[in-house]
Protein backbone atom coordinates (compact mmCIF):
# COMPACT_ATOMS: atom_id res chain seq x y z
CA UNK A 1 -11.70 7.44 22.60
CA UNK A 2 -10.54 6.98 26.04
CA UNK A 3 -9.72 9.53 29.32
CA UNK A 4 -8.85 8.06 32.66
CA UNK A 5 -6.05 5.76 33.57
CA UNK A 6 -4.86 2.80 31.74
CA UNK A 7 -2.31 0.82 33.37
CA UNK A 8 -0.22 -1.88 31.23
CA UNK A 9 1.90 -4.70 32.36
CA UNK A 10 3.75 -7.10 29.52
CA UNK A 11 2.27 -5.93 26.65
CA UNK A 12 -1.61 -5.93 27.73
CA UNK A 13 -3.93 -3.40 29.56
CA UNK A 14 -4.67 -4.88 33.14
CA UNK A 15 -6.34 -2.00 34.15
CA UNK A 16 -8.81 0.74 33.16
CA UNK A 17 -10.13 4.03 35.69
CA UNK A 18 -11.86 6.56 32.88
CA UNK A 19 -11.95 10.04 34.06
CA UNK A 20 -12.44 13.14 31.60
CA UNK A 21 -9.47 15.65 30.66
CA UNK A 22 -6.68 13.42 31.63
CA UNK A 23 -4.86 10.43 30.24
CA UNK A 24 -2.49 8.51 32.31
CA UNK A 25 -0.76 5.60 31.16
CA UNK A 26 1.38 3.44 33.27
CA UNK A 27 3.84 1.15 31.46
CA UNK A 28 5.10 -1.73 33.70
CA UNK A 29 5.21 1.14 36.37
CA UNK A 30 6.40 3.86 34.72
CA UNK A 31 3.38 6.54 34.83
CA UNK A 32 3.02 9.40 31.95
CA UNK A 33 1.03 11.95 32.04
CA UNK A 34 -0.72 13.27 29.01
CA UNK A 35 -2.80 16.86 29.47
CA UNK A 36 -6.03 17.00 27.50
CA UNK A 37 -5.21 13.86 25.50
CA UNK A 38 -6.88 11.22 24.71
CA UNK A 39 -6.25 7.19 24.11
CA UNK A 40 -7.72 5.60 20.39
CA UNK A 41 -7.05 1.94 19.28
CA UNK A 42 -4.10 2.30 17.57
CA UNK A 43 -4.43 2.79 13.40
CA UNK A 44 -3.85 -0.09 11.27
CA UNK A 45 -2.28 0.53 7.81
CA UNK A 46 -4.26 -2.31 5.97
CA UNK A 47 -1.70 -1.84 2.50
CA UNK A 48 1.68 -0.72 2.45
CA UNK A 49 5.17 -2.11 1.81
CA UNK A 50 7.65 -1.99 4.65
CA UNK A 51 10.77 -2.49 3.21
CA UNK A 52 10.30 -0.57 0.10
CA UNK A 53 9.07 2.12 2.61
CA UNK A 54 12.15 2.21 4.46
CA UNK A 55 14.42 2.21 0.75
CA UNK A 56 12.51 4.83 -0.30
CA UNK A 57 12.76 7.14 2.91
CA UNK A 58 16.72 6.58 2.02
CA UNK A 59 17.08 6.93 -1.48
CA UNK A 60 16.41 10.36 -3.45
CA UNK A 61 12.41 11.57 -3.44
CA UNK A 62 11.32 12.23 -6.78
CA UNK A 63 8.06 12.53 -6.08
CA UNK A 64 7.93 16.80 -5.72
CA UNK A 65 10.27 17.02 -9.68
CA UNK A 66 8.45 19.40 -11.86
CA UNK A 67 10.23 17.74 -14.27
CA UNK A 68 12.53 15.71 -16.24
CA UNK A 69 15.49 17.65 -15.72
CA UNK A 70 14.31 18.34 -12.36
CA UNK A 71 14.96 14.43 -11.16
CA UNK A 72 18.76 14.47 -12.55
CA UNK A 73 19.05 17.47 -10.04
CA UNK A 74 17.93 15.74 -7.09
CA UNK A 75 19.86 13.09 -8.30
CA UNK A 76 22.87 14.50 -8.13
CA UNK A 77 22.51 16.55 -5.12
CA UNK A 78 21.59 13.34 -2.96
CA UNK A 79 23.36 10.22 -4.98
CA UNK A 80 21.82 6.46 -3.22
CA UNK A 81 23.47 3.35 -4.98
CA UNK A 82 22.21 -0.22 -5.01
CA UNK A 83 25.52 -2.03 -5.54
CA UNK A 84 27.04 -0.42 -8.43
CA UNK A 85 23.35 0.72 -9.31
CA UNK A 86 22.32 4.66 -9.09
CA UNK A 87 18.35 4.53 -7.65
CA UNK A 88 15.86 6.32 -7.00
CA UNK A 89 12.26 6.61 -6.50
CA UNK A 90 8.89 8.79 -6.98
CA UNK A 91 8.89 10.04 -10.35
CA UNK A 92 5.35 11.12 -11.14
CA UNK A 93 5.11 13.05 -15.16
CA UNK A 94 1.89 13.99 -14.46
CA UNK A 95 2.93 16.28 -12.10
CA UNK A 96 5.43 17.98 -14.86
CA UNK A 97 4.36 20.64 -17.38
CA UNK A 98 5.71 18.35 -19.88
CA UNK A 99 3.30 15.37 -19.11
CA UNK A 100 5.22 13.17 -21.21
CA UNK A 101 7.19 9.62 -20.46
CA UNK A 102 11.05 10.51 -19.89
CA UNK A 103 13.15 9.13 -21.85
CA UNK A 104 16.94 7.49 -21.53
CA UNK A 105 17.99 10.30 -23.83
CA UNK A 106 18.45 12.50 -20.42
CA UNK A 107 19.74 9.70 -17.62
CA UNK A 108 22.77 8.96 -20.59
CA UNK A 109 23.48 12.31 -20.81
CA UNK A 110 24.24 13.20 -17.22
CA UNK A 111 25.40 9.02 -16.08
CA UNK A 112 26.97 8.15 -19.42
CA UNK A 113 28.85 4.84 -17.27
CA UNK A 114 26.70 4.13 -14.78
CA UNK A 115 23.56 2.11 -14.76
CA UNK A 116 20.68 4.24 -13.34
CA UNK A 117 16.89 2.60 -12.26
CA UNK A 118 14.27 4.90 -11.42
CA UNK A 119 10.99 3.79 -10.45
CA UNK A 120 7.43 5.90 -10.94
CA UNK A 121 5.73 6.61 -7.94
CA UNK A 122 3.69 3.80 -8.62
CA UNK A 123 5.86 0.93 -8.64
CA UNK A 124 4.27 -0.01 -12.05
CA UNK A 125 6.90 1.46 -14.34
CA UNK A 126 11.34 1.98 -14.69
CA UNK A 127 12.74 4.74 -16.33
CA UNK A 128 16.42 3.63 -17.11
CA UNK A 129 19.51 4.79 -19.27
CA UNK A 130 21.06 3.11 -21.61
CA UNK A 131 24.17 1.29 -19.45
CA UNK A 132 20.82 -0.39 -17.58
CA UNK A 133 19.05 -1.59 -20.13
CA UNK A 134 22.86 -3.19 -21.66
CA UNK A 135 23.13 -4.71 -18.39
CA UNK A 136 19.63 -6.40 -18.84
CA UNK A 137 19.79 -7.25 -22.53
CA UNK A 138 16.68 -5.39 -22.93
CA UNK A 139 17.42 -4.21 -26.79
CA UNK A 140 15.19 -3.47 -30.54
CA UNK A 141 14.56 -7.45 -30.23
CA UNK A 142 13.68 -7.98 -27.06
CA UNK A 143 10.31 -9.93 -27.10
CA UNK A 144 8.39 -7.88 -24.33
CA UNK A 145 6.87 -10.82 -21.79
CA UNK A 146 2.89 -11.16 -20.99
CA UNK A 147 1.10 -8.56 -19.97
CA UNK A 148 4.47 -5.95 -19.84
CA UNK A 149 5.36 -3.20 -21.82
CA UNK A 150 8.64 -2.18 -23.43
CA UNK A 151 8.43 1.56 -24.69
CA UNK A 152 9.86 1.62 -28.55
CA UNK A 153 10.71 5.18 -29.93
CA UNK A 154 10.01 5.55 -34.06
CA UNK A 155 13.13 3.46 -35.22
CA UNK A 156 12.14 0.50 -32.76
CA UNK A 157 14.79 0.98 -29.91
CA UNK A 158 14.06 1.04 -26.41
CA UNK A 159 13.06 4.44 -24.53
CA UNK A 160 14.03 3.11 -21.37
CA UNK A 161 10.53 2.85 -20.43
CA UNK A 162 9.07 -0.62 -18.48
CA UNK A 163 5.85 -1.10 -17.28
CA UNK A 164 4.33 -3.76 -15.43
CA UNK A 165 5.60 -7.04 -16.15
CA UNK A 166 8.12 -5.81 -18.24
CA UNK A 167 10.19 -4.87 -15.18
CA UNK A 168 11.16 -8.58 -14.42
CA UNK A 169 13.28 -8.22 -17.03
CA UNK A 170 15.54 -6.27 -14.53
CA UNK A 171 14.95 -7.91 -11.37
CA UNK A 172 17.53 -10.17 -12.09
CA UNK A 173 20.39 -8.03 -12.98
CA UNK A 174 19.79 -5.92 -9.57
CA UNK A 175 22.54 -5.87 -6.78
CA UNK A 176 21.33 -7.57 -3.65
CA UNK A 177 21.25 -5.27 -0.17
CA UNK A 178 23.15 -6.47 2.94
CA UNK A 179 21.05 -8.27 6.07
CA UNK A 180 22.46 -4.76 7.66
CA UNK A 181 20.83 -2.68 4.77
CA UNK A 182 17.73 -4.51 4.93
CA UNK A 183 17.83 -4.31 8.84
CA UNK A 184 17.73 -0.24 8.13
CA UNK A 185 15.18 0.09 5.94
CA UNK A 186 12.92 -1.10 8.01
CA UNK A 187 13.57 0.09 11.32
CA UNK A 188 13.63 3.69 9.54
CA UNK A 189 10.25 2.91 8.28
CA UNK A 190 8.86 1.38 11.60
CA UNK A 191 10.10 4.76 13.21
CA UNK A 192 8.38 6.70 10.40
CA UNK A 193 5.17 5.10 10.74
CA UNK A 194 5.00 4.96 14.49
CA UNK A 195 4.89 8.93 14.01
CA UNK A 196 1.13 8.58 12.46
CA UNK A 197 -0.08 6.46 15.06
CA UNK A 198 0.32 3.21 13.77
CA UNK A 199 0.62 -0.04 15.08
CA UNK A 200 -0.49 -2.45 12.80
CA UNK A 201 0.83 -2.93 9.29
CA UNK A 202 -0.53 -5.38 6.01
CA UNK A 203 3.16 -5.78 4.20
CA UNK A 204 1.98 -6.79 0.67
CA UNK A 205 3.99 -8.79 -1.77
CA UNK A 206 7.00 -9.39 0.16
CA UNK A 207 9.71 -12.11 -1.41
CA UNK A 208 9.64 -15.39 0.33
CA UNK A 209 13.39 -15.38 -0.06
CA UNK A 210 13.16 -12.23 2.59
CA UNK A 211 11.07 -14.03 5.71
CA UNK A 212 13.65 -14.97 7.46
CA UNK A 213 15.26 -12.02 7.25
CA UNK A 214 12.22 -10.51 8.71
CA UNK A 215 12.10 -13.14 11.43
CA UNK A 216 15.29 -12.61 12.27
CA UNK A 217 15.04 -8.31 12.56
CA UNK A 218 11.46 -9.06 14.77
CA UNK A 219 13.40 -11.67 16.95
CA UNK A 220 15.23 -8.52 17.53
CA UNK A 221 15.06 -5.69 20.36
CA UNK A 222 14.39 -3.23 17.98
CA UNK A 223 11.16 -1.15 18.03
CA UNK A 224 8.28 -3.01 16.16
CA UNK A 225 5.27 -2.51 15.00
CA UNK A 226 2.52 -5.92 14.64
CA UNK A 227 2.97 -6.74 11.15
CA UNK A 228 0.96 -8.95 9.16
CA UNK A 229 3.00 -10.27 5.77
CA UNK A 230 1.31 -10.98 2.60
CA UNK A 231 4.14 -13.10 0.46
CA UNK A 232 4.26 -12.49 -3.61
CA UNK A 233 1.73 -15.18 -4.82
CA UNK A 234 3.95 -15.81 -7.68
CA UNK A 235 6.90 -16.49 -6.00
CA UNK A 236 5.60 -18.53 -3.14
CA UNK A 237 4.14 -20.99 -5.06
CA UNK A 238 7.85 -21.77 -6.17
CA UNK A 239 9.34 -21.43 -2.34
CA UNK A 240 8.64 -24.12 -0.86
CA UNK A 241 8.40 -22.61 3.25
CA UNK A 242 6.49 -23.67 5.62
CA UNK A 243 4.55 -20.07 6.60
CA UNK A 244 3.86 -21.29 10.48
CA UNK A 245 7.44 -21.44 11.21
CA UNK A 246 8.38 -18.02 10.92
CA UNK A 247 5.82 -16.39 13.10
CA UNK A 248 7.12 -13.91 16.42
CA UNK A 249 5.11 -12.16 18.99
CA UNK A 250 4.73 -9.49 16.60
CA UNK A 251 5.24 -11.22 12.91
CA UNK A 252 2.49 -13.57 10.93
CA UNK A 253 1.86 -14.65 7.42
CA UNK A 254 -1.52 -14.55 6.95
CA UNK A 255 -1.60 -14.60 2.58
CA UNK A 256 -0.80 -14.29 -0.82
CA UNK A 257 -0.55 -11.33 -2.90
CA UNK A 258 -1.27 -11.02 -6.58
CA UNK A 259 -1.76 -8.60 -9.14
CA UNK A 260 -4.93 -8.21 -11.70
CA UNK A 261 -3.52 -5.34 -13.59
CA UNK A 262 -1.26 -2.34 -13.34
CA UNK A 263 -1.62 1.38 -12.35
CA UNK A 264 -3.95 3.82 -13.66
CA UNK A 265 -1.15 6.93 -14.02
CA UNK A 266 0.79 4.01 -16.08
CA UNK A 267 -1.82 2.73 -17.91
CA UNK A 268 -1.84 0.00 -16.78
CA UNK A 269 -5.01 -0.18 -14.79
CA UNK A 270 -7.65 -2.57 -16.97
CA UNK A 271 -10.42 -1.29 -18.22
CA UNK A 272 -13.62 -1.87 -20.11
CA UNK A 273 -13.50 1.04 -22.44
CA UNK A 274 -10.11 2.34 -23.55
CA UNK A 275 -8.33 4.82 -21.98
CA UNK A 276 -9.49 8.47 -22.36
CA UNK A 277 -6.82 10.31 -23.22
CA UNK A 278 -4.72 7.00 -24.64
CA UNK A 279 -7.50 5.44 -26.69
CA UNK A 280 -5.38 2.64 -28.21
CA UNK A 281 -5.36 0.70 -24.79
CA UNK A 282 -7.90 -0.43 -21.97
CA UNK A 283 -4.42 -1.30 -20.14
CA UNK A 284 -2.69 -5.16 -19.09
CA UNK A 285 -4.31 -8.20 -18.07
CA UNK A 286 -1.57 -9.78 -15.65
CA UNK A 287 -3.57 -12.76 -14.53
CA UNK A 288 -5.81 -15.41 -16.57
CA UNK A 289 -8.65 -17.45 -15.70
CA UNK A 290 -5.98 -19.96 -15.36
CA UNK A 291 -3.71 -18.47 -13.02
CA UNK A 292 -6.42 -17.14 -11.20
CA UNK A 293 -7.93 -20.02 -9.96
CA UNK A 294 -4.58 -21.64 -9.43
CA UNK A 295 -4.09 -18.39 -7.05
CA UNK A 296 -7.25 -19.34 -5.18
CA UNK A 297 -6.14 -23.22 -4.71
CA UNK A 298 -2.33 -22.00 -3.75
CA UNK A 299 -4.06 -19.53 -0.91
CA UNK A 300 -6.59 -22.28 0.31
CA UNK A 301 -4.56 -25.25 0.49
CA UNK A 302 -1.94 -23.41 2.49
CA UNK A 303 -4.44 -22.28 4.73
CA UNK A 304 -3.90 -18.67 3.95
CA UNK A 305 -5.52 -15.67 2.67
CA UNK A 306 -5.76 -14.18 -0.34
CA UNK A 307 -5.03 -10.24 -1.66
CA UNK A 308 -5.41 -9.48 -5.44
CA UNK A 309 -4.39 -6.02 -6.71
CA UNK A 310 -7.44 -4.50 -8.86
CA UNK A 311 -7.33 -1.15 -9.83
CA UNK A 312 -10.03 -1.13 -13.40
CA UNK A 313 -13.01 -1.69 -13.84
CA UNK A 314 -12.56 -4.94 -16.02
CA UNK A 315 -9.86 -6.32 -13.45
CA UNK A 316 -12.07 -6.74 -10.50
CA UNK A 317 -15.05 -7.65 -12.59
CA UNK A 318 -12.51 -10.64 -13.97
CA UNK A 319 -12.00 -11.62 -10.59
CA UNK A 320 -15.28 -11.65 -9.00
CA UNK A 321 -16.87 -13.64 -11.95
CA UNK A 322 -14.05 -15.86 -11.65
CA UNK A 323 -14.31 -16.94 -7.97
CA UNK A 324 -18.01 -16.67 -8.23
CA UNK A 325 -17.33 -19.85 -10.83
CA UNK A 326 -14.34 -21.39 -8.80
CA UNK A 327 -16.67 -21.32 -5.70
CA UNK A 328 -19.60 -22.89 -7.63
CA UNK A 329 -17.98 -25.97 -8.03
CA UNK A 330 -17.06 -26.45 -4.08
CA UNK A 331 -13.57 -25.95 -4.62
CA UNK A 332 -11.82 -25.23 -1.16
CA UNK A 333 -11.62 -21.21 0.04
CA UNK A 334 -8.57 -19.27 0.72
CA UNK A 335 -8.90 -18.28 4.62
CA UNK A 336 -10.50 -14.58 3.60
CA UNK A 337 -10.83 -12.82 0.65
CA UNK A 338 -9.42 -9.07 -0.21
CA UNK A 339 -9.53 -6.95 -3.62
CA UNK A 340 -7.25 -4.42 -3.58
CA UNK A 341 -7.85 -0.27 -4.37
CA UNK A 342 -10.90 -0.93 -5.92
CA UNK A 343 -10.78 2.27 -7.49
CA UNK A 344 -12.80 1.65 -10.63
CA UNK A 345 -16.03 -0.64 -10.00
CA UNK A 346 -18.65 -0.78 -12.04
CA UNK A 347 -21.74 -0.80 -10.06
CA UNK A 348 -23.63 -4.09 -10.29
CA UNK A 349 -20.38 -5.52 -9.13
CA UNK A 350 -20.47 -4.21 -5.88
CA UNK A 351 -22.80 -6.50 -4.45
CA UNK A 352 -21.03 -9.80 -5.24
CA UNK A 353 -18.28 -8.26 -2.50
CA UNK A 354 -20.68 -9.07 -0.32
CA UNK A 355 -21.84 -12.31 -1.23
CA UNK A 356 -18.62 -14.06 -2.19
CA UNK A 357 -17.13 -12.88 1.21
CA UNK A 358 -14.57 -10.09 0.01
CA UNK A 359 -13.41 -7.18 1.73
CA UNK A 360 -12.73 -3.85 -0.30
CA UNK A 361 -9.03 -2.92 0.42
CA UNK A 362 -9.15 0.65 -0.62
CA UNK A 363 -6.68 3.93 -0.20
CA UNK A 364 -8.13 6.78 0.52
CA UNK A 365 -5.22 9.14 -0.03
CA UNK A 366 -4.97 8.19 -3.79
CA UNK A 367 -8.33 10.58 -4.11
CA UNK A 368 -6.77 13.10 -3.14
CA UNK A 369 -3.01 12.44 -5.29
CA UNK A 370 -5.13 11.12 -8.24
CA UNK A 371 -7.82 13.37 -8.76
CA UNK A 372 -6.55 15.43 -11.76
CA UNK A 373 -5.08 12.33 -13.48
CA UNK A 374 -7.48 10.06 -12.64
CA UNK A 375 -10.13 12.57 -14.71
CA UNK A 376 -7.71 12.61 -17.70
CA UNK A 377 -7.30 8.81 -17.80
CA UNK A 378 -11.10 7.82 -17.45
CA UNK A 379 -13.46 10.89 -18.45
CA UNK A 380 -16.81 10.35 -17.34
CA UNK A 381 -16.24 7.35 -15.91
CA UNK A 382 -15.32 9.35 -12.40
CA UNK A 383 -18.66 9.00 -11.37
CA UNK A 384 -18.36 5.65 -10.22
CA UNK A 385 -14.72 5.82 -9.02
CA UNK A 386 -13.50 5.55 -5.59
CA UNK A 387 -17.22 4.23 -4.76
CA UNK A 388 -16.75 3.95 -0.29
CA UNK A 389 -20.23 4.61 0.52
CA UNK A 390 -21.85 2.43 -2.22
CA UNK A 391 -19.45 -0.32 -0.53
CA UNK A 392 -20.77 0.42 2.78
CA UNK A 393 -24.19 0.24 1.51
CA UNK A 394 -24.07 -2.94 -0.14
CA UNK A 395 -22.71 -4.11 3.35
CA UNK A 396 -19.06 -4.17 2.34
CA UNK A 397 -16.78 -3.27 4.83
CA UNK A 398 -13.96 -1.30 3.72
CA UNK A 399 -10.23 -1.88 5.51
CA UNK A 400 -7.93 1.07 4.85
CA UNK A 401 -4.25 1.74 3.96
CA UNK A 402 -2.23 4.07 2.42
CA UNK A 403 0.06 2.39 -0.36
CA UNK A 404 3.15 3.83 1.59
CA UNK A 405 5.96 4.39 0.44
CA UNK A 406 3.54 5.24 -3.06
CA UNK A 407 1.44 7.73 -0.78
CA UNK A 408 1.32 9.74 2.52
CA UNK A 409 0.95 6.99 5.29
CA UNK A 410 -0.52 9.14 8.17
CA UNK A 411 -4.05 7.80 8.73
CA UNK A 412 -5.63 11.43 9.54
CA UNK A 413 -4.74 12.19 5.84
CA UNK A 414 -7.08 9.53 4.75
CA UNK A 415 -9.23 9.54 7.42
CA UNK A 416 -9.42 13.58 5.77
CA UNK A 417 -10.26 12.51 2.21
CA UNK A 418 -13.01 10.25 3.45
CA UNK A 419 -15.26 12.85 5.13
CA UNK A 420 -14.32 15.77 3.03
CA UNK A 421 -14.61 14.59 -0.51
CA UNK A 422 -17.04 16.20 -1.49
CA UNK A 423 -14.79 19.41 -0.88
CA UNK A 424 -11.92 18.12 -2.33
CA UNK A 425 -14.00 17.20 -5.62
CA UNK A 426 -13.80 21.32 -6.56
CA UNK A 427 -14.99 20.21 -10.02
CA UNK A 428 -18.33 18.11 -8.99
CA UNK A 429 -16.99 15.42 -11.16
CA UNK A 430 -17.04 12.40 -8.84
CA UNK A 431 -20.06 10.60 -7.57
CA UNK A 432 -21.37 11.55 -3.37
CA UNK A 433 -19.21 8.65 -1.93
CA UNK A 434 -18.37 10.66 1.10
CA UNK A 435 -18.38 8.94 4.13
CA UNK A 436 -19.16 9.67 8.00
CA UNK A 437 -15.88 9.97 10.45
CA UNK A 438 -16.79 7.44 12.75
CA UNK A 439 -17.40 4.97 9.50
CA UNK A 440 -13.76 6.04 8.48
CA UNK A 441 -12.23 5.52 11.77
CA UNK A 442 -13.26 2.42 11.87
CA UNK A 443 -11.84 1.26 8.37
CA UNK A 444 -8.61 2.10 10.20
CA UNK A 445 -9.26 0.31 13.76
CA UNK A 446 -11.42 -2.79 13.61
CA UNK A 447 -11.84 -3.79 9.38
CA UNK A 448 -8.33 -4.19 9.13
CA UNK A 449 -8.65 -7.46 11.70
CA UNK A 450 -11.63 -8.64 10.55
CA UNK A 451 -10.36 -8.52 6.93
CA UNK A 452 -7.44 -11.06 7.48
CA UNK A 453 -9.52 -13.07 10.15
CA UNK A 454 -8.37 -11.70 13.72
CA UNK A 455 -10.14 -9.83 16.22
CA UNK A 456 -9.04 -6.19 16.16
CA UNK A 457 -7.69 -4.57 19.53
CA UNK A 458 -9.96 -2.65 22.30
CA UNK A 459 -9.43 -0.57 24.88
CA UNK A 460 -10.45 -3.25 27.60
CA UNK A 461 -9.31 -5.19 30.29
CA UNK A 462 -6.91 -8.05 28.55
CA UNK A 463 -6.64 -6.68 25.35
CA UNK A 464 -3.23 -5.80 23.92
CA UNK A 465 -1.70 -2.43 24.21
CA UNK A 466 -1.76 -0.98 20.90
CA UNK A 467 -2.59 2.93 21.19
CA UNK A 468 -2.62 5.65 19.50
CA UNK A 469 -2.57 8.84 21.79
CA UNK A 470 -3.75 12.16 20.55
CA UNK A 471 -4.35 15.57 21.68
CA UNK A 472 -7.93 16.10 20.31
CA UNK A 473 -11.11 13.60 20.83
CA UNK A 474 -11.04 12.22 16.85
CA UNK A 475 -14.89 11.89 17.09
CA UNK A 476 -16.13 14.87 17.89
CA UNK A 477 -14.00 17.14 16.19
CA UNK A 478 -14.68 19.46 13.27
CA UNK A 479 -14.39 17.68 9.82
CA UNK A 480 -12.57 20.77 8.74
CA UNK A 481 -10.24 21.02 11.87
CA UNK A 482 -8.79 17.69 11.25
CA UNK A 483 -4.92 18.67 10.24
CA UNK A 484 -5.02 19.86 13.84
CA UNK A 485 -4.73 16.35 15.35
CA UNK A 486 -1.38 15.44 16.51
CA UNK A 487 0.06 12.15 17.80
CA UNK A 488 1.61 12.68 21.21
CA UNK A 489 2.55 8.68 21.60
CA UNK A 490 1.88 5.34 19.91
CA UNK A 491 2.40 2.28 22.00
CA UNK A 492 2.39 -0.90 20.57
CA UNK A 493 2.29 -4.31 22.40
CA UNK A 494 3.08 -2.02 25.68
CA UNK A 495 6.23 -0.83 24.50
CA UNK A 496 6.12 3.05 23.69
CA UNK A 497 7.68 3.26 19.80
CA UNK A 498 6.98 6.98 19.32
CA UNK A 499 6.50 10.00 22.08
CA UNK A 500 6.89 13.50 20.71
């Protein structure tokens, strides 16, 4: 944390002159003043998606519905089409009285004509009506694909219920956005994120068919954040692009995402033991031995790195013992290594993080939204969920994000659940995985760099200007006084993006 003067000229701090209780910046000689404030490295959100973030922040929130009926309302009061399409986003049953799957009983009721998508907060799971699911031939004898799920009510018929890999089944059949669409969503969610701080984003799972869209937009003189793109695994090993081409000052590909398994609130999440409260499945398998060592060659060969979505227990166990055994035979390594969430991780896996190279990718935040659910959907097993400080201990550094547009993306939120979870556990039901603030901090500032191979930014001489500019000193204030940190600026590449 910084006071003095830092003066910035094309993108990069030239000079420094620290002096307490005042913060001056000067931007290619523009001076601001800031009372009492006080200059951090600016955050990096290690796991979001950018686009999606943007779509979301335009389309109707679901995610406060008490219920069922509850999302028509807000459908109706704030109407966002895809094409012909009626979306929306956010739907969470858990947080209903009725914690049931919906149903396309409802959606036909209200939008007898028109086809309506709705996606769980997750992004693991549709809820559609019946004019949808015509649309995508999804019917009684539709043959639900590997590792997806087709919900079937009593006489065999679709509920309008997809999860997982089931949803590919409607890709297809979705309107396309215009460049100018696209263009909006994400300069809305740039301008949202800036707010928090942030000047560093991991995109994850973007379509290779989109890059030069994105090329195009951060050619652009628009406000931008440094973003760091992590294509669909799946789909790139189809595309054909040649990931060098595309990069800007602010834009690289640096890897490939893929996914393990679904969501726990889903279940979809793999586990060892069945679910608690759904004891006929332990949730989807989405990748094989196979296809995960074919991920591991695609990633290495393309000199790129590699990002696989792991939310059970059995999913990141799968992995690890796989690319312990792909590695044992001196096959060629993807650039660096990342598991994502990590939420459920059975203890003697922990250390193999550490000696097969791999960063833990991890959410904070989803502590916090998760905690009743997660209870429900794995008992006992809480006590070695969400396991930070057993990461840290085994010498595994953790990179942080916030799932955005699935969670809050303001870092202090996390940076909150981190160092007070053992207040936020009211019902002593998780294991002591708290962490200290300056170890959290720094899963936000420098292990998001190291993670995907770069050096992370300082507040030096020659470094870029990426700041974050606050109106409290983030290490030495009170644990519990931490919703009293505000962003005054963020300043990214020595352009100021946000200023309250």
């Amino acid at each position: 944390m910084f006071q003095g003067k830092i003066e910035i000229r094309n993108g990069y701090i030239v000079s420094l002159s620290p002096k307490e209780k005042t913060l001056r910046i000067k931007v290619d000689g523009q001076e601001i003043n800031y009372e009492n404030a006080f200059a951090c490295v600016g955050f990096t959100d290690s796991h979001l998606h950018l686009l999606i973030g943007g779509e979301f922040l335009s389309m109707p929130d679901l995610t406060n519905a008490t219920s069922e009926e509850h999302c028509l309302e807000i459908l109706k009061q704030k109407p966002f089409f895809r094409g012909n399409w009626l979306f929306g986003r956010g739907w969470n049953q858990e947080n209903w009285k009725k914690k049931e799957f919906p149903t396309k009983v409802s959606l036909d009721k209200e939008f007898p004509n028109l086809p309506v998508c709705l996606i769980r907060q997750d992004g693991h799971c549709l809820w559609l009506n019946s004019k949808a699911l015509e649309i995508c031939n999804i019917g009684r004898e539709t043959i639900e694909p590997k590792s997806g799920k087709i919900l079937k009510d009593e006489s065999g018929n679709p509920t309008g219920i997809l999860i997982d890999n089931a949803i590919e089944l409607v890709r297809p059949f979705l309107p396309d956005y215009t460049k100018e669409q696209y263009f909006q969503f994400l300069q809305q969610s740039i301008s949202y994120l800036a707010k928090f701080g942030i000047t560093t984003v991991h995109d994850m799972d973007v379509d290779p068919k989109l890059i030069e869209l994105y090329q195009d937009f951060f050619s652009s003189n628009f406000n931008k954040i440094n973003i760091r793109i992590f294509l669909s695994g799946s789909k790139f090993e189809t595309a054909q692009i040649k990931t060098k081409s595309y990069e800007t000052e602010h834009l690289k590909i640096v890897g490939l995402k893929y996914y393990m398994d679904g969501a726990l609130g889903s279940y979809g999440a793999l586990l060892f033991e069945p679910y608690s409260d759904k004891g006929e499945t332990n949730g989807l398998q989405l990748l094989d031995e196979k296809e995960l060592r074919q991920a591991f060659k695609c990633a290495a060969e393309n000199d790129l790195g590699i990002a696989i979505h792991a939310i059970g227990d059995k999913a990141t166990h799968l992995i690890l013992k796989t690319y312990k055994k792909y590695l044992s035979s001196n096959n060629i390594k993807p650039k660096f290594f990342r598991i994502e969430h990590c939420q459920l991780v059975q203890n003697e896996d922990i250390p193999l993080f550490k000696e097969l190279g791999i960063y833990a990718s991890i959410q904070p935040i989803h502590f916090i939204a998760d905690y009743d659910m997660a209870e429900k959907r794995i008992g006992n097993r809480t006590h070695f969920a969400y396991p930070w400080k057993t990461f840290l201990q085994n010498f595994v550094p953790l990179c942080s994000g916030s799932d955005f547009p699935i969670e809050n993306p303001d870092p202090i939120r996390g940076i909150y659940s981190f160092v007070n979870r053992e207040k936020i556990d009211y019902k002593n039901i998780y294991g002591n995985e708290q962490i200290t603030l300056h170890e959290a901090l720094e899963s936000y500032i420098i292990s998001p760099a190291y993670s995907i191979g770069e050096e992370p930014d300082k507040i030096e001489v020659g470094s870029p200007a990426n700041l974050t500019i606050l109106n409290k000193n983030l290490l030495e204030i009170e644990l519990d006084d931490l919703d009293e940190i505000e962003v005054f600026a963020t300043i990214c590449q020595g352009k100021i993006i946000y200023q309250k």
